[in-house]
N, C-alpha and C. Protein backbone atom coordinates (compact mmCIF):
# COMPACT_ATOMS: atom_id res chain seq x y z
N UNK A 1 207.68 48.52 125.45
CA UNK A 1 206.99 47.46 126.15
C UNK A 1 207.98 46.83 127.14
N UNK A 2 207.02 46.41 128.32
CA UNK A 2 207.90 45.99 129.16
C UNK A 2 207.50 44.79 130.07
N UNK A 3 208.44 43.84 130.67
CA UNK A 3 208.20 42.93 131.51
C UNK A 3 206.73 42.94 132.00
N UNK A 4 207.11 43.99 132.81
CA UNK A 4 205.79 44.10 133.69
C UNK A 4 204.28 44.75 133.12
N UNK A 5 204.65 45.00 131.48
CA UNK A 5 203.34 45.55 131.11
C UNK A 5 202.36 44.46 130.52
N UNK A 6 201.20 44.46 130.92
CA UNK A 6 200.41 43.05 131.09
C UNK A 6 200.13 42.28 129.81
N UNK A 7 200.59 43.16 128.87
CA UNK A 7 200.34 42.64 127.11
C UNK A 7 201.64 41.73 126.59
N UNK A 8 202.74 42.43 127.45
CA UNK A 8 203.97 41.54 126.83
C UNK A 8 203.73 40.09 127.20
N UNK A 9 204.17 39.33 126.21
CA UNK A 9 204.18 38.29 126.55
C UNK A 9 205.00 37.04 127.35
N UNK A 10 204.44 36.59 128.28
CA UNK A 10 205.18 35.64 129.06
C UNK A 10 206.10 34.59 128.43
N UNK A 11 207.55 34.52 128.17
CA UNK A 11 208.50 33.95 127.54
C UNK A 11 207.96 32.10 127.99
N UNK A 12 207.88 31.89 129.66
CA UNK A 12 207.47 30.31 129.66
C UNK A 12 206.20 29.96 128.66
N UNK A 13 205.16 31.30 128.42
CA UNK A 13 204.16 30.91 127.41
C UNK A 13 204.54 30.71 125.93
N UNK A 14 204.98 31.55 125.27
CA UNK A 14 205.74 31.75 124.08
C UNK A 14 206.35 30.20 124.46
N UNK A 15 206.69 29.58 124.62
CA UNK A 15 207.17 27.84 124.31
C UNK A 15 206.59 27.08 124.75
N UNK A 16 204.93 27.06 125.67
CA UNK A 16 203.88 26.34 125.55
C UNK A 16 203.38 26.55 124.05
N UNK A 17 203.35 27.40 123.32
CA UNK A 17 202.47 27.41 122.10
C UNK A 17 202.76 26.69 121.21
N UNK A 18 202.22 25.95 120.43
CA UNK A 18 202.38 24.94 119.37
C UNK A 18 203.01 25.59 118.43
N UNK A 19 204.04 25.12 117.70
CA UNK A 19 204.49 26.32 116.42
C UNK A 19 204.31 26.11 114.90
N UNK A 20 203.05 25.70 115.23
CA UNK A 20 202.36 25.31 113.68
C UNK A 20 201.50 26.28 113.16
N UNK A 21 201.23 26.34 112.20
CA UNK A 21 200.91 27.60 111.70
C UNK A 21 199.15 27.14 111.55
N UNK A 22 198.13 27.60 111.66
CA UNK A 22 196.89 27.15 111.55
C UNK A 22 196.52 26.84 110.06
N UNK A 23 195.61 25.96 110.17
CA UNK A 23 194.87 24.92 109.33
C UNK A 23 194.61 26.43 108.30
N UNK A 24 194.36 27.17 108.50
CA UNK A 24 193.81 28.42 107.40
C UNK A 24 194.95 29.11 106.86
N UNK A 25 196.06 29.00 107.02
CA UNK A 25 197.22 30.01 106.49
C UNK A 25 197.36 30.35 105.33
N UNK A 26 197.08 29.19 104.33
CA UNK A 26 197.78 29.17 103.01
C UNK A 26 196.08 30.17 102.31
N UNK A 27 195.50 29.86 102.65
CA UNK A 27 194.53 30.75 102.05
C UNK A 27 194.06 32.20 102.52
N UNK A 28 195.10 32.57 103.61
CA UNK A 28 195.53 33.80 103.72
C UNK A 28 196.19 34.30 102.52
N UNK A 29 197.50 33.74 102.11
CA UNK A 29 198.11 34.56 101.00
C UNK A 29 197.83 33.85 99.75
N UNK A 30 196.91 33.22 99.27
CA UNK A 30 196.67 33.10 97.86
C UNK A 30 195.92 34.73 97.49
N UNK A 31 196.40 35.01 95.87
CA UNK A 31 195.69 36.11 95.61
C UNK A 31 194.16 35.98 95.24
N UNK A 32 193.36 37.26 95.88
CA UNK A 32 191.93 37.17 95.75
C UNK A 32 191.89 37.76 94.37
N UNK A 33 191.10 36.90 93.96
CA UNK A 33 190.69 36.88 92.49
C UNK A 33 189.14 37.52 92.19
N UNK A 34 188.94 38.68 91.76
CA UNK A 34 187.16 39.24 91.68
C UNK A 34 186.90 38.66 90.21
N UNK A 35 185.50 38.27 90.41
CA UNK A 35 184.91 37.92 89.40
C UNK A 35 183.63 39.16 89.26
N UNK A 36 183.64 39.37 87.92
CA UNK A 36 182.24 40.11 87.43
C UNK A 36 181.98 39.66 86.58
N UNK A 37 180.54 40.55 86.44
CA UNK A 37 179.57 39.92 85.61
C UNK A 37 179.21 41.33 85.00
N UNK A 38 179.35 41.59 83.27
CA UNK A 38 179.25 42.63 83.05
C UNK A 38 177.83 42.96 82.15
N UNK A 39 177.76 44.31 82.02
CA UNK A 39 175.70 44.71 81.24
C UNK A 39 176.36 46.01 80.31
N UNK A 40 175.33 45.87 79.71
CA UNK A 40 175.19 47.02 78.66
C UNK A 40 173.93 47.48 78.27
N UNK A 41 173.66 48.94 78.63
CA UNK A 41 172.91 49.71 77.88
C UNK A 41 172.68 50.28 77.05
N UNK A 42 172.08 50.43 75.74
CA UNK A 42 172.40 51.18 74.29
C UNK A 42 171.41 52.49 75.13
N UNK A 43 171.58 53.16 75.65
CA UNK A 43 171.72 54.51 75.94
C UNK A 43 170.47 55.42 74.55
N UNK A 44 170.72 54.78 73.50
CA UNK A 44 170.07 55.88 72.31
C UNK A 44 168.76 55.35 72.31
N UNK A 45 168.40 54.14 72.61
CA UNK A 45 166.84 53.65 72.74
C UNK A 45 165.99 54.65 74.02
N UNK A 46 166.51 55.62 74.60
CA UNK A 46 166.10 56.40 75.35
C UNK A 46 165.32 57.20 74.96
N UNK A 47 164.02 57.76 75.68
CA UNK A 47 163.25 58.78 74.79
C UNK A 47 163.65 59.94 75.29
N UNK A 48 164.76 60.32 75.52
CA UNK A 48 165.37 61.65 75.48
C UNK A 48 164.62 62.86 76.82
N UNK A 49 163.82 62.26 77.43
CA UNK A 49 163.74 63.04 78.76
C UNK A 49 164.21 62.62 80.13
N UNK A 50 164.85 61.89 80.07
CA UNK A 50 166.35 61.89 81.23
C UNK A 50 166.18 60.57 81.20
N UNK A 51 165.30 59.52 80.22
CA UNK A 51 165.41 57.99 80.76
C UNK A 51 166.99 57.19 80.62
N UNK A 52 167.48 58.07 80.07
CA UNK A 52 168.84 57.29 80.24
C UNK A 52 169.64 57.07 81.60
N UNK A 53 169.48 58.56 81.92
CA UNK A 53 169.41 58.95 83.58
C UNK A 53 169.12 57.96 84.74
N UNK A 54 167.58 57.67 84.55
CA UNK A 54 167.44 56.48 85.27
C UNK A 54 167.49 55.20 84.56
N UNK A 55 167.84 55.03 84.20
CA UNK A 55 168.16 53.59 83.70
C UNK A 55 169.38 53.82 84.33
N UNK A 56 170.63 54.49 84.16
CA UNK A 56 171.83 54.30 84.78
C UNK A 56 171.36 54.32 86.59
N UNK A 57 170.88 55.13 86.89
CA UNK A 57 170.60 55.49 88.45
C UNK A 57 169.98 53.89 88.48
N UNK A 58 169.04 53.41 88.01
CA UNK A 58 168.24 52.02 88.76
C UNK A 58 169.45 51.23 88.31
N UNK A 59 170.00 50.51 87.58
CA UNK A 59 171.44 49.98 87.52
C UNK A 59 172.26 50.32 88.75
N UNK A 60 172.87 51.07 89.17
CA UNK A 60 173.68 51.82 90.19
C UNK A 60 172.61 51.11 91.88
N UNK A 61 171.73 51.86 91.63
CA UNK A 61 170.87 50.67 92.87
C UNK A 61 170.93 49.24 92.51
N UNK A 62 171.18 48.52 91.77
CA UNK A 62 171.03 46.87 91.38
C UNK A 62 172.57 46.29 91.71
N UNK A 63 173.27 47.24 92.51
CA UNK A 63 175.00 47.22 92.56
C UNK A 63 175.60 47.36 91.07
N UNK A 64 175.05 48.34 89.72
CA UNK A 64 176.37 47.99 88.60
C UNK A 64 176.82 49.37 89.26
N UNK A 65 178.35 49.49 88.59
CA UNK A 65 179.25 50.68 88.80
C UNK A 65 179.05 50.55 86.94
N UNK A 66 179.22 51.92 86.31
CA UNK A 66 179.91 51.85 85.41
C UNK A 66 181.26 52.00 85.09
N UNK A 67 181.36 51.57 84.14
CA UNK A 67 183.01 51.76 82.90
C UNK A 67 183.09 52.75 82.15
N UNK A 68 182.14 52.40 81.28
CA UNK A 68 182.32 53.38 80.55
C UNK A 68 181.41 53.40 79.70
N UNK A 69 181.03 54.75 78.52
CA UNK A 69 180.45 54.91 77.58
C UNK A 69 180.98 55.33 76.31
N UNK A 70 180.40 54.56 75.69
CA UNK A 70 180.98 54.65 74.59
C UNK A 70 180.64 55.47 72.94
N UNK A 71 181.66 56.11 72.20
CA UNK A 71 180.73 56.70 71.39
C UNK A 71 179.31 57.09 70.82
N UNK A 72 179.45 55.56 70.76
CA UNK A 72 177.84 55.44 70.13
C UNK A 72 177.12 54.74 71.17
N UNK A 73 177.14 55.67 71.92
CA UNK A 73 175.96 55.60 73.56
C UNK A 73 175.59 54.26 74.25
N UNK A 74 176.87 53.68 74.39
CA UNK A 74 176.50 52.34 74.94
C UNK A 74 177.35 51.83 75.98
N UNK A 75 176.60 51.93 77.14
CA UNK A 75 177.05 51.97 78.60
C UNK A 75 177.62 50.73 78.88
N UNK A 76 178.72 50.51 79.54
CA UNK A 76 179.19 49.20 80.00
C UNK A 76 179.47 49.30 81.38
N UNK A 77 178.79 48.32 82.24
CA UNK A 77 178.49 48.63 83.54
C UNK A 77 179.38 47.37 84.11
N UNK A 78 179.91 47.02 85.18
CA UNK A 78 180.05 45.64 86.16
C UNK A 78 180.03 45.82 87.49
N UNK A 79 179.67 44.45 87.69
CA UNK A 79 179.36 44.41 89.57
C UNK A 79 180.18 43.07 90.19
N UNK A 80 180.78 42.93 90.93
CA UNK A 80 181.19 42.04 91.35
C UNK A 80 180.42 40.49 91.36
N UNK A 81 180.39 39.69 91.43
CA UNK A 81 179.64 38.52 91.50
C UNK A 81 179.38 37.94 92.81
N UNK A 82 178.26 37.86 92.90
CA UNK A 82 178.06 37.02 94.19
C UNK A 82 178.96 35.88 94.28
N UNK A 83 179.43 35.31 95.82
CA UNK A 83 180.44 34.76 96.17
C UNK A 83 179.40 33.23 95.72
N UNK A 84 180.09 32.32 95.27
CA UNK A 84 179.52 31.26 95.06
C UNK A 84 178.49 30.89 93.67
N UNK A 85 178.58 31.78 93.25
CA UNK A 85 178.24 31.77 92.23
C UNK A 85 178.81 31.09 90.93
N UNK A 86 178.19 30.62 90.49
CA UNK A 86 178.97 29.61 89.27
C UNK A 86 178.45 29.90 87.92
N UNK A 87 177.80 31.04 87.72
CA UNK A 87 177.04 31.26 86.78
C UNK A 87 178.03 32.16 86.22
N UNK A 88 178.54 31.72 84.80
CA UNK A 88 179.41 33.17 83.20
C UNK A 88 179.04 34.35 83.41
N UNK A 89 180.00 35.40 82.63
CA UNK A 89 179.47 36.55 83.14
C UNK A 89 178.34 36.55 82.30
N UNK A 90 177.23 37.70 82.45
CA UNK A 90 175.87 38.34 81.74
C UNK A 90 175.69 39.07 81.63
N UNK A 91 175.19 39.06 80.44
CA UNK A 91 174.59 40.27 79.56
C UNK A 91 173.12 40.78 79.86
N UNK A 92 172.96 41.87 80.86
CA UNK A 92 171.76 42.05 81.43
C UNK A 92 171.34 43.48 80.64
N UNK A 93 170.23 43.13 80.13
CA UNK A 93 170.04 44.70 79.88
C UNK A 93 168.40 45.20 80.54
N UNK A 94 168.97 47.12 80.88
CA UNK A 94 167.75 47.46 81.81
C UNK A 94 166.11 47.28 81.03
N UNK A 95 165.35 47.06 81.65
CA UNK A 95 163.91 47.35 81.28
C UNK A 95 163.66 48.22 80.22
N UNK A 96 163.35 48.74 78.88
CA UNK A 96 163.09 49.35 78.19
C UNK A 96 164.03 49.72 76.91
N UNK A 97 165.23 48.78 77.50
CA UNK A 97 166.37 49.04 76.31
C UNK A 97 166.36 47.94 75.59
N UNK A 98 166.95 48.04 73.96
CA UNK A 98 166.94 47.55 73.42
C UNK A 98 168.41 46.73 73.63
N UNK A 99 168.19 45.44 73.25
CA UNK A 99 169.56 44.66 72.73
C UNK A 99 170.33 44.86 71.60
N UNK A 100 171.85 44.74 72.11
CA UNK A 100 172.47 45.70 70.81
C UNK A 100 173.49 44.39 70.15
């Protein structure tokens, strides 16, 4: 970069600029903290022709990702939380499953 290339910056400008750092800085580097909200499916209340399938697939459209499954067929899903939200995490379970 050079003097004359129109991006460098003008040195009399560089000491017009205020040298305060803006009103937003400090919440630049605080660490972002994710909140979720996690669900579970008991997986075995399924009638065994792929409804487990979609129950995970309609979950997956509702934003959950899963975690994991667990031995005894019980899905643990989370999704990030809506921003502003003040509501604990929850225990959502899909349409047709039982509570475990």
């Amino acid at each position: 970069m050079s003097r004359s290339d129109p991006t460098y910056p003008d040195p009399r400008e560089l000491r017009r600029r205020p040298r305060v750092c803006p009103a937003s800085w400090h919440q630049r580097l605080r660490p972002v903290v994710t909140l979720w909200e996690y669900r579970k499916i008991d997986l075995t209340a399924a009638r065994g022709d792929g409804q487990e399938i979609e129950w995970l697939n309609q979950a997956g459209a509702e934003g959950w990702e899963l975690v994991r499954i667990t031995d005894n067929n019980v899905a643990y899903l989370k999704r990030e939380m809506a921003s502003g939200s003040s509501k604990g995490a929850a225990n959502h379970m899909t349409r047709g499953a039982r509570p475990i």
